[in-house]
C-alpha atoms as a PDB file:
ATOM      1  CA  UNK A   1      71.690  63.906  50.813  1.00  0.00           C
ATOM      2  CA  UNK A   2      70.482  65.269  47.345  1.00  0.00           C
ATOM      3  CA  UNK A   3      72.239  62.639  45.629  1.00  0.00           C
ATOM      4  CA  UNK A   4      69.831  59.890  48.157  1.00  0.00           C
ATOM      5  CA  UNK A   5      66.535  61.894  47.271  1.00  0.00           C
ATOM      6  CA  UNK A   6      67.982  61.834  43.560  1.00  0.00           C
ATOM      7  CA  UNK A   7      67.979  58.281  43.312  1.00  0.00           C
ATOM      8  CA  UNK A   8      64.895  57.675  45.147  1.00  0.00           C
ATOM      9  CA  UNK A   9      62.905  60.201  42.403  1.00  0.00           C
ATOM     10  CA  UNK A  10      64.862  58.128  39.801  1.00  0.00           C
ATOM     11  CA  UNK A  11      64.003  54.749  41.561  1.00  0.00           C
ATOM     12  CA  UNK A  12      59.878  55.741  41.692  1.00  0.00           C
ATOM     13  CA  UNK A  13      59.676  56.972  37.706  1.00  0.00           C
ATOM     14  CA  UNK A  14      61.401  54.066  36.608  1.00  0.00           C
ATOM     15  CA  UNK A  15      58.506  52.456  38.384  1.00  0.00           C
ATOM     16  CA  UNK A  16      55.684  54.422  37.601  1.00  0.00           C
ATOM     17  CA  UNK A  17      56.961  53.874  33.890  1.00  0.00           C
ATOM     18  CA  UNK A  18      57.199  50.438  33.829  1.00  0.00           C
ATOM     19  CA  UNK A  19      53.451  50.177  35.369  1.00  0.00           C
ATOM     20  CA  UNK A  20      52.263  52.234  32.746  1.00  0.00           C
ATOM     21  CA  UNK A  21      53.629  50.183  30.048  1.00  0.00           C
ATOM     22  CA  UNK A  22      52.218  47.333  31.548  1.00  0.00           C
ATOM     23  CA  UNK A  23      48.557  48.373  31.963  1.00  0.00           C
ATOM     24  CA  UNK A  24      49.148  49.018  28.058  1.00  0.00           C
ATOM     25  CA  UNK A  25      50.167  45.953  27.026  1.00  0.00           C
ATOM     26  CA  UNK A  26      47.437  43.922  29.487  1.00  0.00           C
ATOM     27  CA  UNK A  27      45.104  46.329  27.602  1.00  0.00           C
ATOM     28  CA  UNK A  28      46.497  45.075  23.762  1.00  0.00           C
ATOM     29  CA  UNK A  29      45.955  41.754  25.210  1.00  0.00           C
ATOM     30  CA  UNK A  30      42.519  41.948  26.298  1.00  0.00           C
ATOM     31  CA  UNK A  31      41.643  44.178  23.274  1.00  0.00           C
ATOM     32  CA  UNK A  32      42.886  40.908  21.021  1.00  0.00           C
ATOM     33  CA  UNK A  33      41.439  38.411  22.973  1.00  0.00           C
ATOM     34  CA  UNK A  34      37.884  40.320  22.969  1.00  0.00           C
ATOM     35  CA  UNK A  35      38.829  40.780  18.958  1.00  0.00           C
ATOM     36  CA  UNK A  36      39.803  37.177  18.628  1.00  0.00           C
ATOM     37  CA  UNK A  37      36.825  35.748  20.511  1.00  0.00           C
ATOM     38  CA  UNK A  38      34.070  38.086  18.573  1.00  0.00           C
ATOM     39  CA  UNK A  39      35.656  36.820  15.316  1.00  0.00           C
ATOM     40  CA  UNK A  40      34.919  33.352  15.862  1.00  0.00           C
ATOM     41  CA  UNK A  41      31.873  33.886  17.119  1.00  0.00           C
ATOM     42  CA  UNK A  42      30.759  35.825  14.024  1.00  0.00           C
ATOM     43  CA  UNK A  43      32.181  32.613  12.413  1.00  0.00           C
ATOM     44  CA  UNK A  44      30.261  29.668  14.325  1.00  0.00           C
ATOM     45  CA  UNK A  45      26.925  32.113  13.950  1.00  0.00           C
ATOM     46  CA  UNK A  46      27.230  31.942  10.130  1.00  0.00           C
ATOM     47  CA  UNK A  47      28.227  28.915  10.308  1.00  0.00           C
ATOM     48  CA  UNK A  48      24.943  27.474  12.342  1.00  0.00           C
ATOM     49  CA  UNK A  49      22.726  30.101   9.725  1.00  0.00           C
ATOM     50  CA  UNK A  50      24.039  28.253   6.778  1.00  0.00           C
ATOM     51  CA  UNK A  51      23.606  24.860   8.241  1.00  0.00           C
ATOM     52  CA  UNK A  52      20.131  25.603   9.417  1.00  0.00           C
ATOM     53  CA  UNK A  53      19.470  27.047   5.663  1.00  0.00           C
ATOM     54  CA  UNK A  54      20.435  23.917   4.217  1.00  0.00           C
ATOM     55  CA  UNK A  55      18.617  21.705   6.504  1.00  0.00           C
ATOM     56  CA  UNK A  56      15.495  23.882   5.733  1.00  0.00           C
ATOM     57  CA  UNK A  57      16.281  24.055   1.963  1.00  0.00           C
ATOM     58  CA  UNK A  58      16.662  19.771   2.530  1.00  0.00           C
ATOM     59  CA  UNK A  59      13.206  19.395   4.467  1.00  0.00           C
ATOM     60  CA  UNK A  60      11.803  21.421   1.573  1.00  0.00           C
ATOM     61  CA  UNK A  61      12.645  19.852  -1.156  1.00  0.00           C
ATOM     62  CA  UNK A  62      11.502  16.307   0.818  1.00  0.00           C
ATOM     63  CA  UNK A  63       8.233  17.671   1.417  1.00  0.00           C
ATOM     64  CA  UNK A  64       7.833  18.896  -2.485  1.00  0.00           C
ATOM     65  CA  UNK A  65       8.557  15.302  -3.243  1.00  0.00           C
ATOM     66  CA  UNK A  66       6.563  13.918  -1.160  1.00  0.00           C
ATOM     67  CA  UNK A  67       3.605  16.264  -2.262  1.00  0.00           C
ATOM     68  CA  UNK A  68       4.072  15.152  -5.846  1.00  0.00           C
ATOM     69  CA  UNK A  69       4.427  12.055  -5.084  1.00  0.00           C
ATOM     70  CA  UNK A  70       1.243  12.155  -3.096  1.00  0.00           C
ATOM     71  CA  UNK A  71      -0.760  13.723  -5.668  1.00  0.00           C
ATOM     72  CA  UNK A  72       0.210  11.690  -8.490  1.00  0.00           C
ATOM     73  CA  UNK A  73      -3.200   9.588  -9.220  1.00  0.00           C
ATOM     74  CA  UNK A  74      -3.065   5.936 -10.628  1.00  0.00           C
ATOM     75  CA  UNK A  75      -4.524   5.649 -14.014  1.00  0.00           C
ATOM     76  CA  UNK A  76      -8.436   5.431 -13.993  1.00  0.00           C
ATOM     77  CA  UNK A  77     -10.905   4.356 -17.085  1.00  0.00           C
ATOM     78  CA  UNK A  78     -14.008   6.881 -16.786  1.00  0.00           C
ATOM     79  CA  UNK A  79     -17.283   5.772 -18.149  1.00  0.00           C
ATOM     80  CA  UNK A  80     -18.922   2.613 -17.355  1.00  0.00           C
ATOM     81  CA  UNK A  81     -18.500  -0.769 -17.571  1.00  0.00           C
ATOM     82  CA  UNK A  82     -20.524  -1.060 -21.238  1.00  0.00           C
ATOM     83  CA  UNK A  83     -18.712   2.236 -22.432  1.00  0.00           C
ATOM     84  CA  UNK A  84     -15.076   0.332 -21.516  1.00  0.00           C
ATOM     85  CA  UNK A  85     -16.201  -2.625 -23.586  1.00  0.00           C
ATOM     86  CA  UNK A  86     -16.952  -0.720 -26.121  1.00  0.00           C
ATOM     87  CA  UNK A  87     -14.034   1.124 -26.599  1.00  0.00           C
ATOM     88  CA  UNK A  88     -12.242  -2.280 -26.594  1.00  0.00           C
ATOM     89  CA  UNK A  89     -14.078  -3.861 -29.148  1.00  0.00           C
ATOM     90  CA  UNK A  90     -13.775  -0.712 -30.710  1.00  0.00           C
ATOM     91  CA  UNK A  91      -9.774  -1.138 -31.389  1.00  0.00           C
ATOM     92  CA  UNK A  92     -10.199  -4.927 -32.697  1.00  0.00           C
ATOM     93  CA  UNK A  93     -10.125  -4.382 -36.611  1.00  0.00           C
ATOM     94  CA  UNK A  94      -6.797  -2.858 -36.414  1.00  0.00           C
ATOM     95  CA  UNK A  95      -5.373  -6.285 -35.147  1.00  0.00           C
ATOM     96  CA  UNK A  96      -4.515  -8.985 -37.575  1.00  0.00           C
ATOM     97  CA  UNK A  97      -5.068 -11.702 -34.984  1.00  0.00           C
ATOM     98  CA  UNK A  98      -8.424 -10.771 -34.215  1.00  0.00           C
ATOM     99  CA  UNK A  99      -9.511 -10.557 -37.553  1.00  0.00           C
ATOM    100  CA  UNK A 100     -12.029 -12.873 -37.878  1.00  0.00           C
ATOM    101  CA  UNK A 101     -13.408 -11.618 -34.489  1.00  0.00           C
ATOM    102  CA  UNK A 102     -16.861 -10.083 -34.715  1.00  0.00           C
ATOM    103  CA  UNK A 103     -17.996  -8.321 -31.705  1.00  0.00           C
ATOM    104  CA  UNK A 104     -21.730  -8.888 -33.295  1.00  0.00           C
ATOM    105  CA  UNK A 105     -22.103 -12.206 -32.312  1.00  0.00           C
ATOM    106  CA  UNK A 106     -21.323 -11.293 -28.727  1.00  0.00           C
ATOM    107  CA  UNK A 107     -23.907 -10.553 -26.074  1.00  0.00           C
ATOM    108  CA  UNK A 108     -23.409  -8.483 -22.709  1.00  0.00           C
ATOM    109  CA  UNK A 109     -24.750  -9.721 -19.212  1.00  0.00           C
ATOM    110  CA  UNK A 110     -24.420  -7.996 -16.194  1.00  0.00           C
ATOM    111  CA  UNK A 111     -23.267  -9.993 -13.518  1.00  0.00           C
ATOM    112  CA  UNK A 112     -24.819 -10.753  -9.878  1.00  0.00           C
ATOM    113  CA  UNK A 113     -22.718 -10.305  -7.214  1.00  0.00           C
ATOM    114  CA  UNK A 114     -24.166 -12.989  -5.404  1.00  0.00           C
ATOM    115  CA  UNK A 115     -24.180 -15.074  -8.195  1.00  0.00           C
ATOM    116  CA  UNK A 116     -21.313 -15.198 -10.431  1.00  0.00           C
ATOM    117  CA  UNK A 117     -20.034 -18.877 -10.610  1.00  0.00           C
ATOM    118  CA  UNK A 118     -20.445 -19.419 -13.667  1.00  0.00           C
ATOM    119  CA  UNK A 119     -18.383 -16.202 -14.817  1.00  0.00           C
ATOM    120  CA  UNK A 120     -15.520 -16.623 -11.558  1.00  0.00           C
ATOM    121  CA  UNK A 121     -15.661 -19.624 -10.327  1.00  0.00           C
ATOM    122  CA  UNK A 122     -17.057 -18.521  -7.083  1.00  0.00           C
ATOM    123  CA  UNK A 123     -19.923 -17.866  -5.195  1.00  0.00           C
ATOM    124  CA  UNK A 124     -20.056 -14.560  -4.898  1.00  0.00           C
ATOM    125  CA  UNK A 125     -17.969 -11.449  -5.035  1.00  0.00           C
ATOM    126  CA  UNK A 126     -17.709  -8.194  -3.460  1.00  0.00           C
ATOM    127  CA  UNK A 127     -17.737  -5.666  -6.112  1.00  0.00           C
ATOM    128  CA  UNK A 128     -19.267  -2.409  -7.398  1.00  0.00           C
ATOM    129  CA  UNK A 129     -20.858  -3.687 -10.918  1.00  0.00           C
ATOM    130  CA  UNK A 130     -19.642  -6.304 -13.617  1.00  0.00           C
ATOM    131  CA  UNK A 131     -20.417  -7.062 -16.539  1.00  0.00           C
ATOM    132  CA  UNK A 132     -19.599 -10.413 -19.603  1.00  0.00           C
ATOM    133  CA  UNK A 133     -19.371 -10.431 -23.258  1.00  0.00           C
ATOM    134  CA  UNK A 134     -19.420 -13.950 -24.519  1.00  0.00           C
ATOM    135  CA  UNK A 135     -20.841 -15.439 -27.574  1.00  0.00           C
ATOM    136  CA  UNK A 136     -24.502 -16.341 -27.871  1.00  0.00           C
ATOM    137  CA  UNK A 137     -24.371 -19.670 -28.821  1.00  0.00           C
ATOM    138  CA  UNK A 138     -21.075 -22.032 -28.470  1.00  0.00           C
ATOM    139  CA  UNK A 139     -18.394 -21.120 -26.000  1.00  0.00           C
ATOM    140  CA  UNK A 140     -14.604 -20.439 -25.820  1.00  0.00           C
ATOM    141  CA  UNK A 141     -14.847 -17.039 -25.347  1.00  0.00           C
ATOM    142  CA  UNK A 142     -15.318 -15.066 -22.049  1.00  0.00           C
ATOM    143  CA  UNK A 143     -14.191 -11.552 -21.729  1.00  0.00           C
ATOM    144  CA  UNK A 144     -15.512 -10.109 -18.034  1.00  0.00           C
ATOM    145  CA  UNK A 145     -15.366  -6.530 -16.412  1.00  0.00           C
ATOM    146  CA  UNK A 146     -15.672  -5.990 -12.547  1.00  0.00           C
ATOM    147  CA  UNK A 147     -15.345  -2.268 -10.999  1.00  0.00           C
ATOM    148  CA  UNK A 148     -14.232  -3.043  -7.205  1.00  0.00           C
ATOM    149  CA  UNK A 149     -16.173  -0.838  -4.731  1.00  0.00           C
ATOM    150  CA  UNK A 150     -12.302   0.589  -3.303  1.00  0.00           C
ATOM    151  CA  UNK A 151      -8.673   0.342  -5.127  1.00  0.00           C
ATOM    152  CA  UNK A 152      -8.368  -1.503  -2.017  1.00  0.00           C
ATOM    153  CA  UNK A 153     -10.578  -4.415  -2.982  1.00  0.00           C
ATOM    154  CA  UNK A 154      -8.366  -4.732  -6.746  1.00  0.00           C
ATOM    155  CA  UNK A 155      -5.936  -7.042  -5.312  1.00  0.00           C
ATOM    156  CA  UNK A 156      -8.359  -9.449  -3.742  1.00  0.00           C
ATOM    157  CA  UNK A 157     -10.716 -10.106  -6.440  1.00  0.00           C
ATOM    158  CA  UNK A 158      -8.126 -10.542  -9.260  1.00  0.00           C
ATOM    159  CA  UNK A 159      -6.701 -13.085  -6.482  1.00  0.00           C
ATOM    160  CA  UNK A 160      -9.917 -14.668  -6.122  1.00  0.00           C
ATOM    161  CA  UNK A 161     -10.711 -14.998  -9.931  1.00  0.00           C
ATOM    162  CA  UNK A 162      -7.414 -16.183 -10.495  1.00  0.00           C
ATOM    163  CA  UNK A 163      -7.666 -18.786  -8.261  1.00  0.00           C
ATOM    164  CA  UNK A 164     -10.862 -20.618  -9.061  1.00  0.00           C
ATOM    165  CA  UNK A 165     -12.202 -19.078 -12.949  1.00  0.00           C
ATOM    166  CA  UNK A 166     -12.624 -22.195 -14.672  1.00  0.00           C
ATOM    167  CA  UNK A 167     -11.132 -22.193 -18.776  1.00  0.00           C
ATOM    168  CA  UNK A 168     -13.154 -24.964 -19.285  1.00  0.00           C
ATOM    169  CA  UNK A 169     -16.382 -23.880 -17.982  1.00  0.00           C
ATOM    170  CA  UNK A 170     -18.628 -24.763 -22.012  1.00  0.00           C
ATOM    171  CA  UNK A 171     -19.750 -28.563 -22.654  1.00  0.00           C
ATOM    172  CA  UNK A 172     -16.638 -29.557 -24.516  1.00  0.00           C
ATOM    173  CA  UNK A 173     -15.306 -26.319 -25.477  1.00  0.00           C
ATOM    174  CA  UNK A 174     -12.585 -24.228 -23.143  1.00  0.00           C
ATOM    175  CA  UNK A 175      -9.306 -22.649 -23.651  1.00  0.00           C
ATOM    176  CA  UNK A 176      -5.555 -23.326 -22.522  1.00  0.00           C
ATOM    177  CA  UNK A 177      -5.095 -21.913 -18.805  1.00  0.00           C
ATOM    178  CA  UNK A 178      -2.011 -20.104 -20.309  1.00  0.00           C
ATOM    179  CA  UNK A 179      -4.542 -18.147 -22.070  1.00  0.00           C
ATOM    180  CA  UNK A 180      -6.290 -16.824 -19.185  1.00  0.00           C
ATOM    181  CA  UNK A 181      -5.922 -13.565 -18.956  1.00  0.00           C
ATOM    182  CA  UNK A 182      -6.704 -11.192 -15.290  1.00  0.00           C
ATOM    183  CA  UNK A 183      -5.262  -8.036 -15.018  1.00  0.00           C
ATOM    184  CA  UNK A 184      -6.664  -4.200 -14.035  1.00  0.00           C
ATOM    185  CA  UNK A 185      -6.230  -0.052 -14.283  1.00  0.00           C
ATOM    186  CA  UNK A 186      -7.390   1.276 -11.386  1.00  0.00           C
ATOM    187  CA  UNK A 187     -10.336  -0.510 -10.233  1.00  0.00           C
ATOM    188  CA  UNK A 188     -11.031  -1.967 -13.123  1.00  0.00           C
ATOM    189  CA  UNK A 189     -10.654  -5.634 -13.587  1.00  0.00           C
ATOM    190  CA  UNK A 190     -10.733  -7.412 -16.723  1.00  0.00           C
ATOM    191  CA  UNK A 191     -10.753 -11.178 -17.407  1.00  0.00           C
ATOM    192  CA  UNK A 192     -10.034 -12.529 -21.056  1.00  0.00           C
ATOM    193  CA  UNK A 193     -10.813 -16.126 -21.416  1.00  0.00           C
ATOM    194  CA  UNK A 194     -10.061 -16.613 -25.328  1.00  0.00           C
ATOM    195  CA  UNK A 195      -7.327 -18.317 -28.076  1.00  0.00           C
ATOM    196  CA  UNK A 196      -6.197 -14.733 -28.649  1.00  0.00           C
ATOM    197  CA  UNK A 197      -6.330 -13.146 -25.230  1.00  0.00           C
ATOM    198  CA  UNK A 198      -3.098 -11.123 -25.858  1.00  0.00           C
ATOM    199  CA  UNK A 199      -3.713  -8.779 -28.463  1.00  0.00           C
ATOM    200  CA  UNK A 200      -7.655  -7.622 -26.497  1.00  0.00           C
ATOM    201  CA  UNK A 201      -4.998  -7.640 -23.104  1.00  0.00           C
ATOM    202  CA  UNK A 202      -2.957  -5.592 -25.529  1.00  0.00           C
ATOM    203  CA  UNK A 203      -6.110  -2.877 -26.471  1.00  0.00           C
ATOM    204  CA  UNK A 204      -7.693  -2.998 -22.957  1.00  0.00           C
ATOM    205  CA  UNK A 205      -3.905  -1.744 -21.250  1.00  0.00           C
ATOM    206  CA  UNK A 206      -3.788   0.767 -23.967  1.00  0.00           C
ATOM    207  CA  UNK A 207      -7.157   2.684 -22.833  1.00  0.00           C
ATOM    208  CA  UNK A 208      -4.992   3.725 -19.883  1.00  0.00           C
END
């Protein structure tokens, strides 16, 4: 009888042990799991921080470059018109082409801009102010200066000049078309009808 109550004692500590040591070990398991799942979430959190920092350093550095691209102006020629031609002329004895040129014998008109055929080769234009510098008497020289009212209007009235300025426009004096000359800075046009139209292309690109 003490030997059945014996056994019985025996046969609950055995099981109260093993329960213990169970509970433990479901505890160490749990406890590494909790361990194992902070861990990577510590890891996908810095992970999304330095992601988002780079994406914010990128947007940045696009919007800096943007900026400076935006605020870069085109080249511009202050003064006006007569000051411009000046400056050209100005720049004409240090060219050994042009130097038998002689800006004296040159006279300055301002231009209509309702009435500019004879200058263009059309009608009328619409423009802010221009100006020509051609000889006095005889022909074969034609060197014109238009400011356009907008940079937007550049385009259009270098097209239009292009297309209809006649080379040949003096009683039996012109020049090659190949020597036609229409160009700009900013909204400054220039048109160089001459036998030497590169080298004054040459000075005018310089004032930028």
């Amino acid at each position: 009888m003490k030997f059945a109550k014996f056994l019985i004692l025996l046969t609950a500590l055995t099981l109260i042990i093993g329960l213990v040591s169970c509970g433990k070990e479901e505890d160490k398991d749990t406890s590494s799991q909790t361990s194992s799942s902070q861990t990577s979430s510590a890891a996908e959190s810095s992970e999304n921080e330095s992601s988002a920092d780079e994406s914010s350093q990128s947007n940045n550095s696009s919007a800096d470059e943007s900026s400076e691209e935006s605020s870069s102006p085109g080249s511009q020629l202050d003064g006006d018109l007569e000051d411009i031609l000046a400056a050209i002329y100005a720049a004409v004895d240090d060219v050994e082409e042009l130097k038998d040129f002689n800006p004296e014998y040159l006279a300055t008109t301002e231009i209509d801009p309702d009435d500019c055929f004879y200058y263009f080769g059309v009608n009328s234009l619409d423009f802010e102010e221009a100006i020509a510098s051609e000889f006095e008497m005889g022909g074969g020289y034609s060197l014109c200066l238009v400011r356009a009212k907008s940079l937007d209007d550049v385009d259009e009235i270098k097209e239009a000049i292009t297309e209809n300025v006649d080379p040949w426009k003096w009683v039996c004096m012109g020049v090659d078309e190949d020597k036609v000359v229409v160009d700009s800075i900013g909204d400054v046009i220039i048109l160089i009808m001459y036998e030497h139209s590169e080298p004054l292309h040459e000075i005018f690109l310089d004032l930028a």
